[in-house]
C-alpha atoms as a PDB file:
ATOM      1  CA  UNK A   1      10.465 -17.176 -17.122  1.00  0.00           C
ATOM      2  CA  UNK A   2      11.525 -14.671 -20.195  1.00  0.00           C
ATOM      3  CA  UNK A   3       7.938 -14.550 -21.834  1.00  0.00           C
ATOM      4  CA  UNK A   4       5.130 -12.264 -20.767  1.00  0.00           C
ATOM      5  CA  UNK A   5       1.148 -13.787 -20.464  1.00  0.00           C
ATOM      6  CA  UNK A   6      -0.933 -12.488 -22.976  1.00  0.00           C
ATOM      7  CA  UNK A   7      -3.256 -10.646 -20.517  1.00  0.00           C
ATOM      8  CA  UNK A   8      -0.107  -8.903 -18.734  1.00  0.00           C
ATOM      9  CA  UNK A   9       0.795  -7.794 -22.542  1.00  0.00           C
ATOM     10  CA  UNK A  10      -2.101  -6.482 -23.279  1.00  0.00           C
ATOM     11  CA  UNK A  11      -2.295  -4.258 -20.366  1.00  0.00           C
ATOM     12  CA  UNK A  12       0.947  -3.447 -20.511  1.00  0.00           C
ATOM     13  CA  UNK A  13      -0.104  -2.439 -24.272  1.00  0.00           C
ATOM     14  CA  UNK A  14      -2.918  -0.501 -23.055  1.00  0.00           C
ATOM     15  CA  UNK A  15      -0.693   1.305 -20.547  1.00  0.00           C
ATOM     16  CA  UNK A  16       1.469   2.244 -23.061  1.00  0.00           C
ATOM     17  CA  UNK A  17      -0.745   4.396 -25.557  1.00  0.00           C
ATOM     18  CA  UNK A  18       0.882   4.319 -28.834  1.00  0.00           C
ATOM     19  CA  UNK A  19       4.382   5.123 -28.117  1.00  0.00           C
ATOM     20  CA  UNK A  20       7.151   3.227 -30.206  1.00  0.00           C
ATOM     21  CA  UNK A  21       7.596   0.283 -27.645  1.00  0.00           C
ATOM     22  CA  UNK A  22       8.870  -2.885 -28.541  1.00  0.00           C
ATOM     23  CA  UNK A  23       7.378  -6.156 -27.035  1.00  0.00           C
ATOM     24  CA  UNK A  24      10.745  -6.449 -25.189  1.00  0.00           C
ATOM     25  CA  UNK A  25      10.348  -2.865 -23.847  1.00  0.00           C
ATOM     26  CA  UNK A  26       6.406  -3.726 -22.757  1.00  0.00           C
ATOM     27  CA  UNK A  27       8.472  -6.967 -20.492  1.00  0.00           C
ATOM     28  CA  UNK A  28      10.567  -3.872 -18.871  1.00  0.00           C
ATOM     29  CA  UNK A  29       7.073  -1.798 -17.871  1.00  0.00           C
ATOM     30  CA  UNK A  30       5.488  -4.684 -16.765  1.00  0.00           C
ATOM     31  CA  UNK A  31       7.681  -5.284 -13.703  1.00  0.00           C
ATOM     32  CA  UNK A  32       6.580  -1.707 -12.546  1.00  0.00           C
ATOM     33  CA  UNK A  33       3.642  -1.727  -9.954  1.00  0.00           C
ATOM     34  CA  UNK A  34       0.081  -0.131 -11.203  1.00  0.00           C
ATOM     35  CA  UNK A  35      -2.367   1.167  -8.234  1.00  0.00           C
ATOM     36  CA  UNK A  36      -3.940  -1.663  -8.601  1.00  0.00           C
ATOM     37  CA  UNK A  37      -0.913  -4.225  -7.684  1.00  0.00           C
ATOM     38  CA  UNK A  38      -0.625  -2.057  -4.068  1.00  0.00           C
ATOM     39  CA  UNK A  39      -3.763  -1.398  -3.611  1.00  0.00           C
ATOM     40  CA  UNK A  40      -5.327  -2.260   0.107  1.00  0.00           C
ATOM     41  CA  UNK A  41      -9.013  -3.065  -0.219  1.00  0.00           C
ATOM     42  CA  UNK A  42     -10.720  -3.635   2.837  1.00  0.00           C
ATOM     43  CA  UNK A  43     -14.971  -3.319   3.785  1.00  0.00           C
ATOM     44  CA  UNK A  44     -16.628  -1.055   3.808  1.00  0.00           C
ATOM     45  CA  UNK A  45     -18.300  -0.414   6.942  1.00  0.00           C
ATOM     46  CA  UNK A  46     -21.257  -2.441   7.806  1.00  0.00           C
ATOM     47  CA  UNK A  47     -24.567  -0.417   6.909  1.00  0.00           C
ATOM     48  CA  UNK A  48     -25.977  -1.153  10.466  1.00  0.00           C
ATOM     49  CA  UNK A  49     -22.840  -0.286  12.237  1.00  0.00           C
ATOM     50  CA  UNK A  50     -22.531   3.146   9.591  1.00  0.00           C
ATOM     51  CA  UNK A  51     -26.010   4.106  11.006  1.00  0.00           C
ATOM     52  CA  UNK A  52     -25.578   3.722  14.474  1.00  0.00           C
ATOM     53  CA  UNK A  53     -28.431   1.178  14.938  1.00  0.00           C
ATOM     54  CA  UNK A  54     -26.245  -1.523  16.515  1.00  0.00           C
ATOM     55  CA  UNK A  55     -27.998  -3.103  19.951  1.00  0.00           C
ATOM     56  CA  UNK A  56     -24.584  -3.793  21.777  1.00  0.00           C
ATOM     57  CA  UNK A  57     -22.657  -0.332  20.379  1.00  0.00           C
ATOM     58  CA  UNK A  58     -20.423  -0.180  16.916  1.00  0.00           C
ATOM     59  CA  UNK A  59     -16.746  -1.787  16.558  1.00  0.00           C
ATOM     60  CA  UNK A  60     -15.564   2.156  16.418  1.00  0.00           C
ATOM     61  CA  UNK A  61     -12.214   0.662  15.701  1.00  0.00           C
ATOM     62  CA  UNK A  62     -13.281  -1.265  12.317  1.00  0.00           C
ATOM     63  CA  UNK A  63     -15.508   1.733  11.366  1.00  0.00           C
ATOM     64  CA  UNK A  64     -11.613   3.129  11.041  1.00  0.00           C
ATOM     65  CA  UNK A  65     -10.089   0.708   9.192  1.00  0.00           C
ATOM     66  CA  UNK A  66     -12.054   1.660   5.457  1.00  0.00           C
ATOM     67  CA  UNK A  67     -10.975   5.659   5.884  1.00  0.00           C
ATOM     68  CA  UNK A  68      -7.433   4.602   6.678  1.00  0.00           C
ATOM     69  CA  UNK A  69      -6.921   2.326   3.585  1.00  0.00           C
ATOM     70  CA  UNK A  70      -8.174   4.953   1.740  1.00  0.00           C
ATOM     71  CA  UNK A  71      -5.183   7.419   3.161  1.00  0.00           C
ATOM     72  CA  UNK A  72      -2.528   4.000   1.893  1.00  0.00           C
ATOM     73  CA  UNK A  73      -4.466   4.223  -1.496  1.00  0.00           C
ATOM     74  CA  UNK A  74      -4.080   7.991  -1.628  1.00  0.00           C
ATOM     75  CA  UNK A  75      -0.387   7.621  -0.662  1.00  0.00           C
ATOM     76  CA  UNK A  76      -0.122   4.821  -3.595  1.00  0.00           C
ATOM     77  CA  UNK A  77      -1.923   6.830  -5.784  1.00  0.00           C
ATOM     78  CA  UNK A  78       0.785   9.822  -5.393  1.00  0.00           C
ATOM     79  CA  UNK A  79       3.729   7.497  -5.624  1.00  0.00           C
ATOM     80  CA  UNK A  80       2.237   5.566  -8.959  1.00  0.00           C
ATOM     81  CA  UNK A  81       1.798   9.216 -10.444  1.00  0.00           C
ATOM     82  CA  UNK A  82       5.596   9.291 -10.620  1.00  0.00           C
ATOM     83  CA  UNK A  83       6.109   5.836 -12.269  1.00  0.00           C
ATOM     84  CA  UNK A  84       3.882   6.456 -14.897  1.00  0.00           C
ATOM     85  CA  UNK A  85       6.367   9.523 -16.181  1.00  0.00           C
ATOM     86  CA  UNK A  86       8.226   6.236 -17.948  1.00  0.00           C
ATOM     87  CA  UNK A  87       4.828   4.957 -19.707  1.00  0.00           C
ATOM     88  CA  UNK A  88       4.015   7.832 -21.840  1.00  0.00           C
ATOM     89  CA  UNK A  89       7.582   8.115 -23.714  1.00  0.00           C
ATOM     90  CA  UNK A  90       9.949   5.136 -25.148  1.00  0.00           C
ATOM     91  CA  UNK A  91      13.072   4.495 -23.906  1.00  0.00           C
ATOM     92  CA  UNK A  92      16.064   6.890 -24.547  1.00  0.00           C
ATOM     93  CA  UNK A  93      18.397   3.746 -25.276  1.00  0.00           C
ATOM     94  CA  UNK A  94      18.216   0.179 -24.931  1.00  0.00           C
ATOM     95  CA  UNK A  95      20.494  -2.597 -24.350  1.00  0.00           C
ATOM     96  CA  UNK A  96      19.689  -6.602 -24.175  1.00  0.00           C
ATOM     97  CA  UNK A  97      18.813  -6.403 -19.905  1.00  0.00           C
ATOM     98  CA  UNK A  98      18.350  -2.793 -19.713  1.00  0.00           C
ATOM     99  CA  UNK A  99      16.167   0.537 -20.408  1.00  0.00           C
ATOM    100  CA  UNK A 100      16.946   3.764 -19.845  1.00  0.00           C
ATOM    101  CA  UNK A 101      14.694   6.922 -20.583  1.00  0.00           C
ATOM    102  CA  UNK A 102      15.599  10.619 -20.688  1.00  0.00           C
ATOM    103  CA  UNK A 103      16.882  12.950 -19.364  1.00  0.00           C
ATOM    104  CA  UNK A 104      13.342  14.600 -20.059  1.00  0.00           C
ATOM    105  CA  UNK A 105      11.493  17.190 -18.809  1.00  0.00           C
ATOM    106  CA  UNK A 106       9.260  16.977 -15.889  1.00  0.00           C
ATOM    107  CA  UNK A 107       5.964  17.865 -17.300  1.00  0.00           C
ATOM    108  CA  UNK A 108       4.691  18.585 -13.774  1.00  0.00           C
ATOM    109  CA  UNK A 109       7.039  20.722 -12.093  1.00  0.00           C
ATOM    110  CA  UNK A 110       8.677  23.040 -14.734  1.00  0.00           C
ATOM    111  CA  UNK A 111      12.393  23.177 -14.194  1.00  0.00           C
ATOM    112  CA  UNK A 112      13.061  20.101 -13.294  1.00  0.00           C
ATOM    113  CA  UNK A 113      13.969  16.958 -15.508  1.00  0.00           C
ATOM    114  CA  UNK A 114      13.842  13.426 -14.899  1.00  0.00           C
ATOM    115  CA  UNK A 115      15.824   9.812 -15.855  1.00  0.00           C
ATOM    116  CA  UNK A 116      14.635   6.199 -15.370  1.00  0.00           C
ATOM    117  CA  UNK A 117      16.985   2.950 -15.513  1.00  0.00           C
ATOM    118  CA  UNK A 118      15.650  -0.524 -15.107  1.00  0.00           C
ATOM    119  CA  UNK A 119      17.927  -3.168 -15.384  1.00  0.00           C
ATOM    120  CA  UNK A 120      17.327  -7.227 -15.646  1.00  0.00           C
ATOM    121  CA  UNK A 121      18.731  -9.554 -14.208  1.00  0.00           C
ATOM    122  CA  UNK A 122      18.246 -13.635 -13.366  1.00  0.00           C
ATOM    123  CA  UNK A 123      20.325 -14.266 -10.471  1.00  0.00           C
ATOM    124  CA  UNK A 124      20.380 -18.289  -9.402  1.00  0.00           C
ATOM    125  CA  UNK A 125      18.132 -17.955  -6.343  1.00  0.00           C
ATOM    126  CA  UNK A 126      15.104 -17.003  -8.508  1.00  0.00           C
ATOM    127  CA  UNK A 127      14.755 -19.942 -10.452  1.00  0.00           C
ATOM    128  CA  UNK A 128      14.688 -18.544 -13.401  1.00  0.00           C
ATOM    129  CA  UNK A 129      12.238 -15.853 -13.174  1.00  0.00           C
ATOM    130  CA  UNK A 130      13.369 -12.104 -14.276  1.00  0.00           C
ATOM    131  CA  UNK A 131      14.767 -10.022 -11.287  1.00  0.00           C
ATOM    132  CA  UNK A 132      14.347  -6.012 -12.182  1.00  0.00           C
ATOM    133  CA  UNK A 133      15.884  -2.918 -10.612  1.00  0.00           C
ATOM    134  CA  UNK A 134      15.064   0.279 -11.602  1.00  0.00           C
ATOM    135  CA  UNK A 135      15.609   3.700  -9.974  1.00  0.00           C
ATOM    136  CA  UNK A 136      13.851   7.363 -11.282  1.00  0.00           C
ATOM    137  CA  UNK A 137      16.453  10.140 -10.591  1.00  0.00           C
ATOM    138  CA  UNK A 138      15.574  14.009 -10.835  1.00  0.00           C
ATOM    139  CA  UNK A 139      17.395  17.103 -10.950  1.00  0.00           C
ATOM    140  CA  UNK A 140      16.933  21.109 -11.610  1.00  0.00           C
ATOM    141  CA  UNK A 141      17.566  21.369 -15.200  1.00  0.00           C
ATOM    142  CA  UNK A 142      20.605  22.409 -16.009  1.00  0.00           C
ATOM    143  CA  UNK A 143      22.896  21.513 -12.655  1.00  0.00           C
ATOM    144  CA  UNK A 144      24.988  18.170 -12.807  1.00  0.00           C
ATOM    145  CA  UNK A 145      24.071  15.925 -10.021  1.00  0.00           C
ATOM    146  CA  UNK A 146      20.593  13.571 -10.052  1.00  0.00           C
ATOM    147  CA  UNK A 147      19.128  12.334  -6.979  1.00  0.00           C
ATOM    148  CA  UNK A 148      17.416   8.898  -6.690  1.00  0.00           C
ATOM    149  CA  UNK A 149      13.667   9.807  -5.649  1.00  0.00           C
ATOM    150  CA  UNK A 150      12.440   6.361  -6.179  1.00  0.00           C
ATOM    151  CA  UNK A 151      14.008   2.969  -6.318  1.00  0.00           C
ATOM    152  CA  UNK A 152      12.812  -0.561  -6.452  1.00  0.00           C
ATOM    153  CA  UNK A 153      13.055  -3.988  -7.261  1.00  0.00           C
ATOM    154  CA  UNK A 154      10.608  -7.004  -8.819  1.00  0.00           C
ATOM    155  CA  UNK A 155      11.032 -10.677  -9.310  1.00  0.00           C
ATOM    156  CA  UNK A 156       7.929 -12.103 -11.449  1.00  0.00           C
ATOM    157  CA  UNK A 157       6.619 -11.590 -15.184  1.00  0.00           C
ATOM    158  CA  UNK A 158       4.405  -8.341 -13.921  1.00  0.00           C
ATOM    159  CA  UNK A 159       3.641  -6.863 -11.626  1.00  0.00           C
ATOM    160  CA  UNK A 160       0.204  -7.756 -11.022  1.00  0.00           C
ATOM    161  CA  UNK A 161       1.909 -11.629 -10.570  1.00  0.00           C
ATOM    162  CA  UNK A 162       4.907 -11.117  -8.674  1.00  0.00           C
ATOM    163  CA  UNK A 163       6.640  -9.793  -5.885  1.00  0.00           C
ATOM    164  CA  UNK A 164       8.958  -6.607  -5.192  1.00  0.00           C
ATOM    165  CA  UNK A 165       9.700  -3.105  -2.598  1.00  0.00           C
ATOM    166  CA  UNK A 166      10.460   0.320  -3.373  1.00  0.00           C
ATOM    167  CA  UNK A 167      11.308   3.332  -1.077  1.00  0.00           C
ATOM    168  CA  UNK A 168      10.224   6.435  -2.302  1.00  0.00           C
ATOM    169  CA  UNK A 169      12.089   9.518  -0.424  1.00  0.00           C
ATOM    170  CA  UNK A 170       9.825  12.418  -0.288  1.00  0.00           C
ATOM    171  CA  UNK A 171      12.648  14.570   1.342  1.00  0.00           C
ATOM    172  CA  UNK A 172      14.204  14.433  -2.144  1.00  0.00           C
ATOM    173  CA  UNK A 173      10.965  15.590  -3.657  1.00  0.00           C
ATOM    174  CA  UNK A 174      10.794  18.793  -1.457  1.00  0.00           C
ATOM    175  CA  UNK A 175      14.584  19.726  -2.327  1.00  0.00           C
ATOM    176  CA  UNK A 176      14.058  19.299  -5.658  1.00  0.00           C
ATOM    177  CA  UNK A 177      10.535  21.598  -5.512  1.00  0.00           C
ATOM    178  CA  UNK A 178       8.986  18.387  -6.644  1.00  0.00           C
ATOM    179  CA  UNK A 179       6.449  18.105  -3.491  1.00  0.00           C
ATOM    180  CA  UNK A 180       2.826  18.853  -3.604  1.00  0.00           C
ATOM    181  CA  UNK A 181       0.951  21.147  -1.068  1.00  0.00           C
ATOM    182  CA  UNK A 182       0.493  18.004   1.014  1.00  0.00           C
ATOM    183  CA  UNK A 183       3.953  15.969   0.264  1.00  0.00           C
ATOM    184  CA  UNK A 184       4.525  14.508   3.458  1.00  0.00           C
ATOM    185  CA  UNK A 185       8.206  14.344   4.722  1.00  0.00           C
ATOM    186  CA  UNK A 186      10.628  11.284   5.540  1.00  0.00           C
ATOM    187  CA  UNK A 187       9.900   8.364   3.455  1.00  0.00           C
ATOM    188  CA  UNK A 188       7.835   5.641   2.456  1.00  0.00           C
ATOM    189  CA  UNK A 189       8.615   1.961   1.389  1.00  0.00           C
ATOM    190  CA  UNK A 190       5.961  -0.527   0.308  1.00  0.00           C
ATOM    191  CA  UNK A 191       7.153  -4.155  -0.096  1.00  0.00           C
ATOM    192  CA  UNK A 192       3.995  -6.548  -1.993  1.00  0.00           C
ATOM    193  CA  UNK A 193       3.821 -10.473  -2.865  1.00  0.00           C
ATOM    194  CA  UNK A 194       1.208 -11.033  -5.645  1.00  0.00           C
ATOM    195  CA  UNK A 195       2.733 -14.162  -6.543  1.00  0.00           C
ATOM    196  CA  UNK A 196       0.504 -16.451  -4.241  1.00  0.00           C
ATOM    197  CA  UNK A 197      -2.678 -16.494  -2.013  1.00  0.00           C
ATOM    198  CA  UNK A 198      -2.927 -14.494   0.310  1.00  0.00           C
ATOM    199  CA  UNK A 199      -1.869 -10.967  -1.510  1.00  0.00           C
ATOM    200  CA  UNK A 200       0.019  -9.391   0.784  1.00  0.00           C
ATOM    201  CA  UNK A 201       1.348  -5.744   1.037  1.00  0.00           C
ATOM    202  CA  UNK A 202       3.388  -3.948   3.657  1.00  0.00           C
ATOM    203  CA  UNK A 203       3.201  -0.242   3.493  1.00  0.00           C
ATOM    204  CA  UNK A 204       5.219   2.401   6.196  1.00  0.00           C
ATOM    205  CA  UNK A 205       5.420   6.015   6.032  1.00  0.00           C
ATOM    206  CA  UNK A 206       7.836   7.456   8.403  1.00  0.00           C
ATOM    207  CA  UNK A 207       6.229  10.859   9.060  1.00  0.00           C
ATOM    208  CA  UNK A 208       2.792   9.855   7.982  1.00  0.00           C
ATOM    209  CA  UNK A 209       0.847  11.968   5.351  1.00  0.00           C
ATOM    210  CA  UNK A 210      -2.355  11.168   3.461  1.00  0.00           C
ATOM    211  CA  UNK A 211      -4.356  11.267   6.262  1.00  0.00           C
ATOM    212  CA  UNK A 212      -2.740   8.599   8.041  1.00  0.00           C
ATOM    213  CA  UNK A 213      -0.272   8.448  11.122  1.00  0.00           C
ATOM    214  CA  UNK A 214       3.471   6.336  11.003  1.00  0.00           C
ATOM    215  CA  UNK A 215       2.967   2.842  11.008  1.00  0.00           C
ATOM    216  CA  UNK A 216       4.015  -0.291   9.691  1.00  0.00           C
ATOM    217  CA  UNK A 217       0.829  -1.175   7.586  1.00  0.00           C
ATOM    218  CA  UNK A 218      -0.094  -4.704   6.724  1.00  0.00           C
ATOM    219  CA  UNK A 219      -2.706  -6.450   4.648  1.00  0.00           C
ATOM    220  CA  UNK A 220      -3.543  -9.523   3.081  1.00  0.00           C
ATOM    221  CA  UNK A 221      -6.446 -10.433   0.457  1.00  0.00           C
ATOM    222  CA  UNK A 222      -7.540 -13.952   0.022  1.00  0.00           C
ATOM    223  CA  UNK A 223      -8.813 -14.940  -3.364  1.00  0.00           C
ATOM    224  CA  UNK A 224     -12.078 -16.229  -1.720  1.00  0.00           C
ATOM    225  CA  UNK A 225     -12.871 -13.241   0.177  1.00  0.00           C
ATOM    226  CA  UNK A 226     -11.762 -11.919   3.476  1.00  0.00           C
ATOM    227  CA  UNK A 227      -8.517 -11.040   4.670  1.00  0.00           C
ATOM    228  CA  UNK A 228      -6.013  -9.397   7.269  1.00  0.00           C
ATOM    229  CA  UNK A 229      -5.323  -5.789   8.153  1.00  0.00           C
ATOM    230  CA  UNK A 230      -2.737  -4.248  10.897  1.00  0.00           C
ATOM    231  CA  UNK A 231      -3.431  -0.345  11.044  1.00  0.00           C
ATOM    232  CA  UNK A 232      -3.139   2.608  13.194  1.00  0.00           C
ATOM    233  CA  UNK A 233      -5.464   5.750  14.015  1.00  0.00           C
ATOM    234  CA  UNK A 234      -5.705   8.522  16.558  1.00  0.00           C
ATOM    235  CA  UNK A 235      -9.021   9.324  17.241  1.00  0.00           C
ATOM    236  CA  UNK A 236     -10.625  12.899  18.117  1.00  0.00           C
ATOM    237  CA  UNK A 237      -8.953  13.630  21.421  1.00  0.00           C
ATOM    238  CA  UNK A 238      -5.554  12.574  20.395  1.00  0.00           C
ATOM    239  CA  UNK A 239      -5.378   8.851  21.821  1.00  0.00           C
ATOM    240  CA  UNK A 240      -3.494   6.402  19.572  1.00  0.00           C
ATOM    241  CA  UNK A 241      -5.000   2.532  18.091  1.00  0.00           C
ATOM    242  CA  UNK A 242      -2.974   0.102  16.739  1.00  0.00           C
ATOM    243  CA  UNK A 243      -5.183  -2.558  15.471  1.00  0.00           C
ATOM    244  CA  UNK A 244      -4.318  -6.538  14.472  1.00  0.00           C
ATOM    245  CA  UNK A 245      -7.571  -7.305  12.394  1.00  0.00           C
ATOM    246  CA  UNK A 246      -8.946 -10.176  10.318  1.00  0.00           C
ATOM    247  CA  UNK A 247     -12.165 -10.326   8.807  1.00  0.00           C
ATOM    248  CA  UNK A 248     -14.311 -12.748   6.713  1.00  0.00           C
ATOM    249  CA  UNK A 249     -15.662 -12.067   3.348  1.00  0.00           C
ATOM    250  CA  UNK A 250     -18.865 -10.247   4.482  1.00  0.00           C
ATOM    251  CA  UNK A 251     -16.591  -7.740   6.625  1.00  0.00           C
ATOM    252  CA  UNK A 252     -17.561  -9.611  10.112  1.00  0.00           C
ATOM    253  CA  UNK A 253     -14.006  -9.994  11.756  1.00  0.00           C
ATOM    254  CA  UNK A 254     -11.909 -10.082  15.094  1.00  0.00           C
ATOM    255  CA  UNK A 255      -8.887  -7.504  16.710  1.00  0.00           C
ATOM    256  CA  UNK A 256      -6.781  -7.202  19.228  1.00  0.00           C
ATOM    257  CA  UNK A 257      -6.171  -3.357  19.639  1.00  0.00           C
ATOM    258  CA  UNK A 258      -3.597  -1.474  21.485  1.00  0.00           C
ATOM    259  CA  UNK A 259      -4.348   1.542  23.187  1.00  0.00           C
ATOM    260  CA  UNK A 260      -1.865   5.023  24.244  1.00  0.00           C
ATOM    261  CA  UNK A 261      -3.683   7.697  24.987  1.00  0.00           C
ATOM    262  CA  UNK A 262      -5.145   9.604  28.497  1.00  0.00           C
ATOM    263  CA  UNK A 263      -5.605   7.307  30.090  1.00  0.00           C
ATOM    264  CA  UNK A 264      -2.570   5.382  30.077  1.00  0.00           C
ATOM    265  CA  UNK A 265      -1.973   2.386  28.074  1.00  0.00           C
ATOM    266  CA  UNK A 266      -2.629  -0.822  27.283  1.00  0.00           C
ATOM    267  CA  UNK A 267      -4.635  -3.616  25.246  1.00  0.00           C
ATOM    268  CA  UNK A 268      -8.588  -5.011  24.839  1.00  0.00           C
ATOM    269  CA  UNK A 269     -10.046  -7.235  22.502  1.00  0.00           C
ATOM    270  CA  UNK A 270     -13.116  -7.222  20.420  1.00  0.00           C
ATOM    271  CA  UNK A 271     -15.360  -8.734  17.380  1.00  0.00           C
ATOM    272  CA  UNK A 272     -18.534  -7.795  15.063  1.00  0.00           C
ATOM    273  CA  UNK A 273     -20.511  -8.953  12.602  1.00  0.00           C
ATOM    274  CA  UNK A 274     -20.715  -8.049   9.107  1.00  0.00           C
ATOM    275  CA  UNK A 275     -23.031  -4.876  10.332  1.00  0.00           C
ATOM    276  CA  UNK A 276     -19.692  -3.846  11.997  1.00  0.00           C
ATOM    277  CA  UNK A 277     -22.055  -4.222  15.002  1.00  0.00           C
ATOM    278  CA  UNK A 278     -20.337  -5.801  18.402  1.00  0.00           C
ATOM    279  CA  UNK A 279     -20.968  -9.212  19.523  1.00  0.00           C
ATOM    280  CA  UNK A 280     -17.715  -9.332  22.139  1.00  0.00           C
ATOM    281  CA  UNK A 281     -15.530  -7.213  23.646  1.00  0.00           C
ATOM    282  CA  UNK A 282     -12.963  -7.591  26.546  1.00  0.00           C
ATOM    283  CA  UNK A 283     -12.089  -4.168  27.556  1.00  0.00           C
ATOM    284  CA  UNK A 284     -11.625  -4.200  31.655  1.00  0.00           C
ATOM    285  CA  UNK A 285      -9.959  -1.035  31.718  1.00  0.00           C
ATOM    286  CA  UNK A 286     -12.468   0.991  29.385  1.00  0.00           C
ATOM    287  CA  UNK A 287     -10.009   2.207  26.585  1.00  0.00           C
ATOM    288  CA  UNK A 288     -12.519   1.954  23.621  1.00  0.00           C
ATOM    289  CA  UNK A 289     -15.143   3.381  26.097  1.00  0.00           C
ATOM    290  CA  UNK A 290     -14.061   6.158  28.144  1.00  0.00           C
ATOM    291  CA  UNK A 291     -12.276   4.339  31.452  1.00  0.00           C
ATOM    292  CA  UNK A 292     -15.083   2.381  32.791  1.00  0.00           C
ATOM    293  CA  UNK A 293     -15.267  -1.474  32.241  1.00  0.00           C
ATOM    294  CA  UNK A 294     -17.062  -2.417  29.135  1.00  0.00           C
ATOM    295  CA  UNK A 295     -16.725  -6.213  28.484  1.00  0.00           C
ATOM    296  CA  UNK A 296     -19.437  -8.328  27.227  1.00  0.00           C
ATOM    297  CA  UNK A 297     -19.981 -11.375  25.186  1.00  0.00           C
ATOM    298  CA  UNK A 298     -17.557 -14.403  24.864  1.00  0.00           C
ATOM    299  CA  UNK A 299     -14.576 -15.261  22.168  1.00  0.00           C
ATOM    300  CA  UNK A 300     -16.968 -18.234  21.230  1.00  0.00           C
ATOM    301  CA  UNK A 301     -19.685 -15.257  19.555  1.00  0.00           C
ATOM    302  CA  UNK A 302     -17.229 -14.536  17.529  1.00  0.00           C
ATOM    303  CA  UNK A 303     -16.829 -15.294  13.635  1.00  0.00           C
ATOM    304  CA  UNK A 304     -13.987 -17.328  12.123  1.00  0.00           C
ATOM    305  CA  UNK A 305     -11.438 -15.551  10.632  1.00  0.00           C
ATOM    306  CA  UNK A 306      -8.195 -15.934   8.601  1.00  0.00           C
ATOM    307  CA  UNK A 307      -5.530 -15.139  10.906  1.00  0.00           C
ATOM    308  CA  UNK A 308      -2.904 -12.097  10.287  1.00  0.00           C
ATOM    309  CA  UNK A 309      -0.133 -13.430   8.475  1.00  0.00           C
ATOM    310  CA  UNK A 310       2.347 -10.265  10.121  1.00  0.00           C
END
């Protein structure tokens, strides 16, 4: 599918300011991601559950999952800052399948200069949609070899309607004096499906930063509302959660949690209601409460719920 909808074009327009882009250049931008094509948006927590008013105790565990996404958006946030270099100049040179732009300076970090390749392609398996790879190199200005900081790939029209991954490698950021204050090290890769329903995005960071800890991060969005969310968290005194959730539309929702921590480790399940307010919990060994049993309630008080699709 060579054209471009006239929504994507727009934005892609938009995006673009008032460089000297051709419509064909707009089709290369379009297959990079904006925030809002990673972005994780899950509840927020449940007013009675934020206040503490809850008669059977707070879901603790969902009152973490609305802080965390915002860590993944942070971390998207950071790694979108460096796509958008490309946006705000046209391409160095052009061929039929391919853009390239710079070398150009790096307004950010003085010293440094940046390149950007994306290339097309429409291999058999895709049916005839556009396939994209593009990588963003960096160097110190004035020394001969570029590394790769970020690299990726897309298959879809844009962004916003397709599917893709990229790795972004922050190592190469610090040796290049390209890292913020709070750069993180190691890596992270993000791989996202837009193309049907639900959204789906997978999201690891191999040293964590942002506020959040190494995990494999999952979500899914539903058109209709509700959705899916595998996340991690240490709490206060150190002890690790890695949570399976799903939740409906109003932010009532189920988990199965696993626990490391003091006191040893294991697994309990739970569910609330859109108050992010407890209605079950099966917890024998106490993890979510200190080491004494805590169950209550029954699977059956608990809301339907689309089930994790990772």
């Amino acid at each position: 599918m060579r054209s471009l909808t006239r929504g994507a074009l727009a934005a892609a327009i938009a995006l673009a300011g008032c460089g000297n882009y051709s419509t064909e250049d707009l089709r290369f931008l379009a297959a990079l991601p904006q925030r809002e094509d990673l972005r994780v948006e899950v509840p927020s927590e449940g007013t009675a559950g934020a206040l503490g008013v809850c008669l059977s105790g707070t879901a603790d565990v969902w009152l973490w999952a609305k802080p965390t996404s915002d860590g993944l958006n942070a971390a998207v946030g950071f790694l979108v800052s460096l796509v958008d270099a490309v946006r705000r100049i046209p391409p160095t040179w052009r061929t039929e399948d391919a853009r390239g732009w710079g070398p150009f300076d790096d307004e950010r970090h003085p010293g440094n200069e940046l390149r950007i390749v994306i290339v097309r392609r429409y291999p058999p398996a895709s049916g005839g949609e556009p396939v994209h790879d593009y990588v963003f190199q960096a160097r110190t200005k004035g020394t001969l070899p570029f590394f790769s900081i970020l690299g990726g790939t897309f298959q879809g029209g844009s962004a916003s309607r397709g599917s893709g991954g990229l790795v972004l490698d922050f190592e190469a950021l610090w040796a290049l004096g390209m890292n913020e204050a709070d750069t993180p090290h190691g890596s992270m890769q993000v791989l996202y499906d837009r193309a049907s329903d639900p959204v789906t995005i997978a999201l690891q960071i191999a040293q964590g930063g942002f506020g959040v800890v190494p995990f494999a991060y999952g979500f899914a969005g539903y058109a209709g509302g509700g959705g899916a969310f595998g996340y991690a968290f240490r709490d206060l005194p150190g002890n690790r959660y890695e949570v399976t959730a799903g939740y409906d539309a109003a932010g009532a929702g189920r988990a199965q949690v696993s626990f490391t921590g003091a006191m040893g480790s294991g697994g309990f399940r739970l569910c609330w209601d859109a108050g992010a307010c407890l209605l079950f919990l099966d917890d024998p060994n106490g993890y979510s409460c200190g080491g004494a049993a805590c169950s209550f309630g029954t699977v059956a008080d608990c809301p339907a719920v689309p089930a994790p699709p990772f």
